[in-house]
N, C-alpha and C. Protein backbone atom coordinates (compact mmCIF):
# COMPACT_ATOMS: atom_id res chain seq x y z
N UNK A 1 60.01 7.95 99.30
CA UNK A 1 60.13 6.60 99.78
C UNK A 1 60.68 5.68 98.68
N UNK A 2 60.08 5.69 97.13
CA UNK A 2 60.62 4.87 96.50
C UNK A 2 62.23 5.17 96.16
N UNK A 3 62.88 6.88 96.22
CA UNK A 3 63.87 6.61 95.92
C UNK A 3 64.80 6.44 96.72
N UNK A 4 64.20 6.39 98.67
CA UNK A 4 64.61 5.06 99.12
C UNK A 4 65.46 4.19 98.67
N UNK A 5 64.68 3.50 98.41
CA UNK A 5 64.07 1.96 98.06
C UNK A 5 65.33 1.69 97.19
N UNK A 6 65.34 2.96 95.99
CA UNK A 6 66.30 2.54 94.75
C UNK A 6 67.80 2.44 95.34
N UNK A 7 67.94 3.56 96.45
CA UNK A 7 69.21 3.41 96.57
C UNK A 7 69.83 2.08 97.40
N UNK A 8 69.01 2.13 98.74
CA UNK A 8 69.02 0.72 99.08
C UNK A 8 69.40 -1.12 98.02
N UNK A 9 68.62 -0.55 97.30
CA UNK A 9 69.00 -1.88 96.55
C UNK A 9 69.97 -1.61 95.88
N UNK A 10 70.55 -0.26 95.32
CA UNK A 10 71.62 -0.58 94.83
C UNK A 10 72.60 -0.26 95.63
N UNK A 11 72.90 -0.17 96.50
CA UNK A 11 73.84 -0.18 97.59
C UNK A 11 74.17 -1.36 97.93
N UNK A 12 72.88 -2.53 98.00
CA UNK A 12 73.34 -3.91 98.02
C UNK A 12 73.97 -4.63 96.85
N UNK A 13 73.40 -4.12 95.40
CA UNK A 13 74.10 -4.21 94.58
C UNK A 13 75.62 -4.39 94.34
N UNK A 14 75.81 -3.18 94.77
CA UNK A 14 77.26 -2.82 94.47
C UNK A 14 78.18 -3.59 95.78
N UNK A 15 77.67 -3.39 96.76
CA UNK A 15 77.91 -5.10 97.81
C UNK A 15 78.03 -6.37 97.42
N UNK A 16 77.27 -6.69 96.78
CA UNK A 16 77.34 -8.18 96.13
C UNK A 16 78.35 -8.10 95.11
N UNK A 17 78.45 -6.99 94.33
CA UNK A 17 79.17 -7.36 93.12
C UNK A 17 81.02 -7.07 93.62
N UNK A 18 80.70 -6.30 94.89
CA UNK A 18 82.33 -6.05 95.53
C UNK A 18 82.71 -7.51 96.39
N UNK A 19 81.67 -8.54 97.06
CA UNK A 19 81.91 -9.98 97.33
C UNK A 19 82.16 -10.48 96.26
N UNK A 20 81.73 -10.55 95.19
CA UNK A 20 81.84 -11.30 94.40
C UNK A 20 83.36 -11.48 93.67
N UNK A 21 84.07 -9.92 93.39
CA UNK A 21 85.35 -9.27 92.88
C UNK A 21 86.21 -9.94 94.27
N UNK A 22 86.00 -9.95 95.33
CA UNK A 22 86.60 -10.16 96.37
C UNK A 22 87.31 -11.71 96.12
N UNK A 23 85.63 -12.29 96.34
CA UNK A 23 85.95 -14.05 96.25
C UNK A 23 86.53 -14.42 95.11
N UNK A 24 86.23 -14.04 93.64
CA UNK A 24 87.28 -14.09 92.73
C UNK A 24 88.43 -13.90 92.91
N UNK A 25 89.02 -13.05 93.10
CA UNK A 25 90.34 -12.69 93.55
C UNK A 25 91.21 -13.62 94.60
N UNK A 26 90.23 -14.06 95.89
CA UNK A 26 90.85 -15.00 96.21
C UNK A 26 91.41 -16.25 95.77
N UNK A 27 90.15 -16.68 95.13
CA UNK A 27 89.97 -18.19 94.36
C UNK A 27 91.48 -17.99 92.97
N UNK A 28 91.51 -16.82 92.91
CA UNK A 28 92.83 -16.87 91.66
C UNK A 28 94.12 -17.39 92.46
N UNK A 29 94.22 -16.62 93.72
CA UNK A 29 95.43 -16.00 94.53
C UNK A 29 95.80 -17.43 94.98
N UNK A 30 94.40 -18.13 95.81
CA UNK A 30 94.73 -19.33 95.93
C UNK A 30 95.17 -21.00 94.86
N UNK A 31 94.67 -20.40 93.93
CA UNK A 31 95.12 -21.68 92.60
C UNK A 31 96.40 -20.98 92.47
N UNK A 32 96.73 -20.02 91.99
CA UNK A 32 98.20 -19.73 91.68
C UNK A 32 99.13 -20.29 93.03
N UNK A 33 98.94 -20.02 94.33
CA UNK A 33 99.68 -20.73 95.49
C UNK A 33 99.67 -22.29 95.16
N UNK A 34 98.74 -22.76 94.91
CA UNK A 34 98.52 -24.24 95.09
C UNK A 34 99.39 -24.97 93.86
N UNK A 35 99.28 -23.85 92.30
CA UNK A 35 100.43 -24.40 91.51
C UNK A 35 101.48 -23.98 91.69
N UNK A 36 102.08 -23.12 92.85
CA UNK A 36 103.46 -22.79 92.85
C UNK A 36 103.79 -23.49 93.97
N UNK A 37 102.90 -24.49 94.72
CA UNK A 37 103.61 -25.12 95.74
C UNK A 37 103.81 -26.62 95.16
N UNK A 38 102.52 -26.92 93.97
CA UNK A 38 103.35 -28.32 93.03
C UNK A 38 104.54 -28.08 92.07
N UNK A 39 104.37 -26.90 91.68
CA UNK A 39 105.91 -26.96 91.01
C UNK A 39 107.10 -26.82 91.98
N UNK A 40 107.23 -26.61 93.03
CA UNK A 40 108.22 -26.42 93.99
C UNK A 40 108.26 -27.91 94.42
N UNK A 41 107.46 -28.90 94.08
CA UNK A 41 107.73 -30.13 94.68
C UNK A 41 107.73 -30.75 93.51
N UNK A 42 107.36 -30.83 92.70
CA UNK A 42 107.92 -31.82 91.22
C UNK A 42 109.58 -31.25 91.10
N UNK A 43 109.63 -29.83 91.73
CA UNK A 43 111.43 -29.31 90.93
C UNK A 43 112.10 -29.93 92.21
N UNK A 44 111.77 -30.19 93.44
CA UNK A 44 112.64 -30.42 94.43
C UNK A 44 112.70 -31.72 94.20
N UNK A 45 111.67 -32.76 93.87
CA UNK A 45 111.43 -33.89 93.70
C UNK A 45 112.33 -34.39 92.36
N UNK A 46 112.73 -33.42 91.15
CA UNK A 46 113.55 -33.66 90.45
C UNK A 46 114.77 -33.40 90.46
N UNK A 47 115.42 -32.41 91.42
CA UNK A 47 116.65 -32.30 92.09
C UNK A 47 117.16 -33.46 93.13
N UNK A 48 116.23 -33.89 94.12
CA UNK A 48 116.89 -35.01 94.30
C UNK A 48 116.93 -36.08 94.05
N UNK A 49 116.27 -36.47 93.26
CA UNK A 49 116.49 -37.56 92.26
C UNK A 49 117.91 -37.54 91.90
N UNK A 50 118.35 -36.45 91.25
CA UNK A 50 119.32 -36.31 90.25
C UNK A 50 120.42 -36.29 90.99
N UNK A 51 120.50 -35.79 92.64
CA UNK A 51 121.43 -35.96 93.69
C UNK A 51 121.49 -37.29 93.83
N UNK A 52 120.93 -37.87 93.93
CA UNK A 52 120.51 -39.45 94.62
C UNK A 52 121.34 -40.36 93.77
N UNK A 53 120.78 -40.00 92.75
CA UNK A 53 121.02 -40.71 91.87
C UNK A 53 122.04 -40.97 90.82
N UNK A 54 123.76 -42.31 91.45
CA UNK A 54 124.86 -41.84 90.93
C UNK A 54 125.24 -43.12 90.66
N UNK A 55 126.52 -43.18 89.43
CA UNK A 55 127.10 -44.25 89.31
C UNK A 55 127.49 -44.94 90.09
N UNK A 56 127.49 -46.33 89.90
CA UNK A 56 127.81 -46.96 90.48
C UNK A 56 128.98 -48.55 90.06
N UNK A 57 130.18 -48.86 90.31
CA UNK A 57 130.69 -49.94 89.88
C UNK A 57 130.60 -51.10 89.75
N UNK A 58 131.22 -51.29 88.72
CA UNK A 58 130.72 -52.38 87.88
C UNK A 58 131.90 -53.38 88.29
N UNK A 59 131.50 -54.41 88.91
CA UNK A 59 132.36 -55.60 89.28
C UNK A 59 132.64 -56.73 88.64
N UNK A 60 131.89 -57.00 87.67
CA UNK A 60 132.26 -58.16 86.79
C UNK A 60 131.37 -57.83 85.64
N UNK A 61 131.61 -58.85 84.00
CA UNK A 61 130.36 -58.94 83.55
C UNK A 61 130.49 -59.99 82.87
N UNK A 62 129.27 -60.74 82.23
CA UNK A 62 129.25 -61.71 81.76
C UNK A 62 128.74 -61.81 80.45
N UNK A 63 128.70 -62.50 79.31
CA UNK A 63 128.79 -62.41 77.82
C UNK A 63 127.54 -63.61 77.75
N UNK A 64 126.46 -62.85 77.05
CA UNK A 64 125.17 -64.02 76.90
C UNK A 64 125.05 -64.24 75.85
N UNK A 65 125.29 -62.99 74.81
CA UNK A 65 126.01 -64.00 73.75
C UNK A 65 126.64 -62.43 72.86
N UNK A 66 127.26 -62.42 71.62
CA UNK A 66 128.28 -61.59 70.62
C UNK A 66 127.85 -60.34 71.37
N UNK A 67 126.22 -59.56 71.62
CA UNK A 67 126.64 -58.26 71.98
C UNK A 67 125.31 -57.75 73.01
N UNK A 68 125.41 -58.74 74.08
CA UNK A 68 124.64 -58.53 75.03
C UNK A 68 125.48 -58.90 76.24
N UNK A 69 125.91 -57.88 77.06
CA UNK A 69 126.69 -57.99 78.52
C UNK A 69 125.82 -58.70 79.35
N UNK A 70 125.97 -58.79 80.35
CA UNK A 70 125.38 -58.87 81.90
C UNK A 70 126.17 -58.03 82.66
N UNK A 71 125.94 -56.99 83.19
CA UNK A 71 126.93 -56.90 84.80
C UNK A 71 126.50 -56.35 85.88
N UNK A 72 127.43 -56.93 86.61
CA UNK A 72 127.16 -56.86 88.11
C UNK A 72 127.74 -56.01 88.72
N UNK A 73 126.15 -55.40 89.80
CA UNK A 73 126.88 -53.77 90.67
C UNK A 73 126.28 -54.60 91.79
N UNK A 74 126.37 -53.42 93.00
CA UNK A 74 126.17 -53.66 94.06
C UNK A 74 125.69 -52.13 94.48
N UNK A 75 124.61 -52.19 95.57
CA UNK A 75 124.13 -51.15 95.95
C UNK A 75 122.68 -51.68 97.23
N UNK A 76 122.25 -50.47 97.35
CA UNK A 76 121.16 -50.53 98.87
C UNK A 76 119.96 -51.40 98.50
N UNK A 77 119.13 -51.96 99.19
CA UNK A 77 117.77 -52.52 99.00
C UNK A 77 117.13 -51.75 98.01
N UNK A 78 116.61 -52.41 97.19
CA UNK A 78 115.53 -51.80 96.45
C UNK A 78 115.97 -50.67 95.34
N UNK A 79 116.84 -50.94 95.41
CA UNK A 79 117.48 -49.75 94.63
C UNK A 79 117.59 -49.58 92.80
N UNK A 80 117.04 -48.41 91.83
CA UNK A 80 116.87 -48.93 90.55
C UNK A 80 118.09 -48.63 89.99
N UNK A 81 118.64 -49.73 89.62
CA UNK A 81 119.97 -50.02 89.35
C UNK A 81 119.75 -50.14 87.57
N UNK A 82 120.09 -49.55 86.95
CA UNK A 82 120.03 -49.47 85.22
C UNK A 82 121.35 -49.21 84.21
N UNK A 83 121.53 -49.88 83.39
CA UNK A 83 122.75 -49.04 82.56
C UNK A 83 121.95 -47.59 82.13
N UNK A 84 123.00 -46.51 82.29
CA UNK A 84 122.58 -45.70 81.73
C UNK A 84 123.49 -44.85 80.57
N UNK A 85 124.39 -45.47 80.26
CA UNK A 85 125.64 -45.06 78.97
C UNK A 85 126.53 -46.08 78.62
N UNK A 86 126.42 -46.29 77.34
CA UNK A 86 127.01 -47.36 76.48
C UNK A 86 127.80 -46.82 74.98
N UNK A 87 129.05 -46.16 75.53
CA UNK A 87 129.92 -45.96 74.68
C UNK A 87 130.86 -47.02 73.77
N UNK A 88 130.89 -47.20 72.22
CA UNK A 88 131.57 -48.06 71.79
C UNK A 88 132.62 -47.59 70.97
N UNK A 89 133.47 -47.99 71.77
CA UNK A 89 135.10 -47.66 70.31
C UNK A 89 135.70 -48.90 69.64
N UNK A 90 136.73 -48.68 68.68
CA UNK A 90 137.27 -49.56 68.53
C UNK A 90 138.24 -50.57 69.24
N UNK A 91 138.75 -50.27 69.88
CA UNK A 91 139.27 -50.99 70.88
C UNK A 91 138.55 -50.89 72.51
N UNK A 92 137.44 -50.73 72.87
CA UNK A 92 136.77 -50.34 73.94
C UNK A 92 135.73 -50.25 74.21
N UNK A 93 134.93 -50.53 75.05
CA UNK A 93 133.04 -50.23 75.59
C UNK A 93 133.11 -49.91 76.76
N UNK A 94 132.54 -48.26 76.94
CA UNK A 94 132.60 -47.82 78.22
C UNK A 94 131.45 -47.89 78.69
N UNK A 95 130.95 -48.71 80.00
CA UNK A 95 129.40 -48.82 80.40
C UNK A 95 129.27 -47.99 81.41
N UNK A 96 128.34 -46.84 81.59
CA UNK A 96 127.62 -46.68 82.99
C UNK A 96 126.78 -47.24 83.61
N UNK A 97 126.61 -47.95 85.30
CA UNK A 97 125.66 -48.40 85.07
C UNK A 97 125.13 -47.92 86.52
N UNK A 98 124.32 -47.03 86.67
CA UNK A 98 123.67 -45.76 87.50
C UNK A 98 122.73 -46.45 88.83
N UNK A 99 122.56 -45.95 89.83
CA UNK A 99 121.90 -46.28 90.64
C UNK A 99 121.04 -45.18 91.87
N UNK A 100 119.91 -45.56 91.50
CA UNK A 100 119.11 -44.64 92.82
C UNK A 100 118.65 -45.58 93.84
N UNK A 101 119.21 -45.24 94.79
CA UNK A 101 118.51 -45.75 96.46
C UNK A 101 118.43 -44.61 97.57
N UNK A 102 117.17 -44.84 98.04
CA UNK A 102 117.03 -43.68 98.97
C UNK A 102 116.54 -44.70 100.11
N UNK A 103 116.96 -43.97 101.64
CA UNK A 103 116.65 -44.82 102.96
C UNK A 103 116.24 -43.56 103.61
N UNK A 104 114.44 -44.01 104.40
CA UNK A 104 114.30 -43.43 105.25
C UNK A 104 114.91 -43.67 106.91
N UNK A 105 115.27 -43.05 107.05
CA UNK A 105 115.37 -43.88 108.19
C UNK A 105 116.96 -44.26 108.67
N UNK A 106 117.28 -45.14 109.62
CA UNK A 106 119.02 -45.89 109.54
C UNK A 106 118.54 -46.63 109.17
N UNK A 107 119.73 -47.09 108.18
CA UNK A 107 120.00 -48.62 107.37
C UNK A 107 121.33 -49.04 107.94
N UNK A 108 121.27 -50.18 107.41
CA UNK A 108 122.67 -50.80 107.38
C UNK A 108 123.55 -50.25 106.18
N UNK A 109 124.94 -50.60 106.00
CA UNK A 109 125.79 -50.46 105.27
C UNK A 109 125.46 -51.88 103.88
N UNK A 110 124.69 -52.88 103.99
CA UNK A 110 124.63 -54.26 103.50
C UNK A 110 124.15 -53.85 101.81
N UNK A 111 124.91 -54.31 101.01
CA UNK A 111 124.88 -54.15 99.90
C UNK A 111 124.17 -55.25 99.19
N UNK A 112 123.39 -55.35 98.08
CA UNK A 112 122.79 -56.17 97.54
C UNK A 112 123.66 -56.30 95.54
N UNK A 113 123.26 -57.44 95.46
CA UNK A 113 123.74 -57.53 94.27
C UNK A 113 122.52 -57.24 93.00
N UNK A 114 122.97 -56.69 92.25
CA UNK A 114 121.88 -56.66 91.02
C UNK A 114 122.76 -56.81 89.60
N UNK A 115 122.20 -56.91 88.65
CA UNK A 115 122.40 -57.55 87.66
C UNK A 115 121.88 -56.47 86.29
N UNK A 116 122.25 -55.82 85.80
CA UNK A 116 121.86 -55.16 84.53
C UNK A 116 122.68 -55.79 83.25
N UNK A 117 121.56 -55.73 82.35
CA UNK A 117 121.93 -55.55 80.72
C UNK A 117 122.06 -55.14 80.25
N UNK A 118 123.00 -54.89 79.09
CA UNK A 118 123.32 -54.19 78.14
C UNK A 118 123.71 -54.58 76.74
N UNK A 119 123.29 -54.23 75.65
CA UNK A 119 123.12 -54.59 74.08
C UNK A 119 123.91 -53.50 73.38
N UNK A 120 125.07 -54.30 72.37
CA UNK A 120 125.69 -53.33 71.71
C UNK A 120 125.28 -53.45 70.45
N UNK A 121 126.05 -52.19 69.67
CA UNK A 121 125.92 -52.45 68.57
C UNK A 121 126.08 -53.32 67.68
N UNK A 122 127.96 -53.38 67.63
CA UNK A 122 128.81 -54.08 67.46
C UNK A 122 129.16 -55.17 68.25
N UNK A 123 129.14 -56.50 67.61
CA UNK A 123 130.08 -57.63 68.50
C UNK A 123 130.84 -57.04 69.02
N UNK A 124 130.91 -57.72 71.07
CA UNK A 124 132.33 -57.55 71.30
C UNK A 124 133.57 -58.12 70.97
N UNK A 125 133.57 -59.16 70.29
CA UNK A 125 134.99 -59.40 70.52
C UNK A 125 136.09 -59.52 71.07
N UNK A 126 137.16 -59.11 71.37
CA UNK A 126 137.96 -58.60 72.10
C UNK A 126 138.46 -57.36 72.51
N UNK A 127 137.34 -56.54 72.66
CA UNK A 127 137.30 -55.29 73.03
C UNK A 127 137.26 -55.42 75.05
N UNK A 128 137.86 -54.56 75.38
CA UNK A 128 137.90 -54.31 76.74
C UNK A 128 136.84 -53.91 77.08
N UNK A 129 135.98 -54.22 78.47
CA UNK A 129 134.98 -53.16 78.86
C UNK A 129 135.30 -52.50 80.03
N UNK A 130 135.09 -50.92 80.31
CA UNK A 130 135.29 -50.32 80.97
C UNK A 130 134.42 -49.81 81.72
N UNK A 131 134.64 -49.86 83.02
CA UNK A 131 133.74 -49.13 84.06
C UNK A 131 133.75 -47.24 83.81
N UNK A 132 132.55 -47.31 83.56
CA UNK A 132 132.29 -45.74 83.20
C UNK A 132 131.86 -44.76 84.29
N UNK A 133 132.10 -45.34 85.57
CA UNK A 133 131.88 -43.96 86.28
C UNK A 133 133.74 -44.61 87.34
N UNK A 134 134.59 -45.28 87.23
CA UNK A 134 136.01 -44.93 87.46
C UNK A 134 136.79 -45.33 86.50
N UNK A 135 136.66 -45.54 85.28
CA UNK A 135 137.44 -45.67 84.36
C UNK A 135 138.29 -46.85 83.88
N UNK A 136 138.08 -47.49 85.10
CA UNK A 136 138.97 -48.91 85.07
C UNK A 136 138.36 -50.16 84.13
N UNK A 137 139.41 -50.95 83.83
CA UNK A 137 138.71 -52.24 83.39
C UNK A 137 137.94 -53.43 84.04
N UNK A 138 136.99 -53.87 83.26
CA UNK A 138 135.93 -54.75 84.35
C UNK A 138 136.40 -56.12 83.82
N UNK A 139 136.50 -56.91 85.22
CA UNK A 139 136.81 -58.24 85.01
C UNK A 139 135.55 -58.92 84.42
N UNK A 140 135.81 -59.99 83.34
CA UNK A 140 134.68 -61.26 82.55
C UNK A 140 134.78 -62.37 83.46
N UNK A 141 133.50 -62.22 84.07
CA UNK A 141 133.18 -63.68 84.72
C UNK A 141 133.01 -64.83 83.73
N UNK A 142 133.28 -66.02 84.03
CA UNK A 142 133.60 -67.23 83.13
C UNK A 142 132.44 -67.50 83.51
N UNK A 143 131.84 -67.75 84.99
CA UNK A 143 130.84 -68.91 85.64
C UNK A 143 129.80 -67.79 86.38
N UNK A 144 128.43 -68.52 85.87
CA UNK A 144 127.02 -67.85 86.47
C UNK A 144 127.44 -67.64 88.09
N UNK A 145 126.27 -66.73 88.17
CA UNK A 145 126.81 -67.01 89.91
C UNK A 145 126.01 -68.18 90.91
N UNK A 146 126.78 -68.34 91.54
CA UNK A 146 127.56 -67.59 92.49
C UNK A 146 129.33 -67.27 92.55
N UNK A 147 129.50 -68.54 91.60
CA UNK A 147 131.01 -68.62 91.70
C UNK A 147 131.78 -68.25 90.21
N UNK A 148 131.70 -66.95 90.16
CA UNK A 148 131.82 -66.09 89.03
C UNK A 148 133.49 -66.23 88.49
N UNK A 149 134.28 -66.34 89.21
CA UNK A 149 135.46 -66.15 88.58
C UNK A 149 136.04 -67.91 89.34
N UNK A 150 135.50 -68.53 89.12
CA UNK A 150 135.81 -70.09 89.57
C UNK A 150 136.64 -71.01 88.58
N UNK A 151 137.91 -71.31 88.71
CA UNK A 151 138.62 -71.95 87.94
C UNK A 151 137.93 -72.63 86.25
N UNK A 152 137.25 -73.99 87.35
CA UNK A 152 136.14 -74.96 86.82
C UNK A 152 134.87 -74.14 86.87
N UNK A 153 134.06 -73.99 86.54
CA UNK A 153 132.29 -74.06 86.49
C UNK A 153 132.14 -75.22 86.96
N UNK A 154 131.04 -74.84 87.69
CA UNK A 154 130.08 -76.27 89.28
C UNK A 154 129.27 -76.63 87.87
């Protein structure tokens, strides 16, 4: 009877300790899923960002004083509009100035104006500034806005 008894209990033994190997195993299987489904969304989440997120032109700029620009883009609601490259040559300053907007949903086509800064090294002077994501030269607004390229200033 008692050696019964012995095997019985260790039969449950070795039961408990095979639940136990079991539920471990899960509890791994499941944290490893749970971090391979946040890294699949921080990397997708950083891919489209980086889709999203593209130059944009530069339509005017304005001089606040020897080597601080202003200029003006245009782009969607809400959108984070930043310089993001400020090349200086001697005869030249090429600005990028980058933009992310994302719309759920339909939007309109309606563009908003925004305004970024930029600090050089060097005084400009009479250096040209160039739009850095088409290459072209950006017109110097004379007058704040609204009426940026206005004979007189209001």
């Amino acid at each position: 009877m008692q050696l019964l008894r012995l095997a019985t209990v260790d039969a449950r033994d070795r039961r408990a300790a095979r639940l136990v190997a079991v539920t471990t195993a899960r509890r791994h299987r499941r944290l490893l899923f749970v971090a391979a489904a946040v890294l699949f969304v921080v990397a997708f989440g950083l891919v489209g960002y980086r889709i999203l997120d593209r130059p944009v032109w530069i339509y005017y700029y304005r001089v606040v004083d020897d080597r601080t620009l202003v200029l003006g883009t245009v782009n969607g609601p809400g959108a984070n509009v930043r310089v993001t490259s400020v090349v200086e040559a001697a005869t030249s300053v090429t600005i990028t100035v980058s933009g992310f907007f994302f719309a759920l949903g339909p939007s309109t086509d309606e563009g908003y104006a925004y305004e970024s800064s930029a600090t050089l090294i060097d005084p400009l002077g009479n250096r040209a500034v160039i739009d850095g994501s088409s290459g072209l030269p950006v017109r110097r607004a004379t007058c704040p806005p609204p009426s940026y390229f206005a004979p007189v200033c209001p």
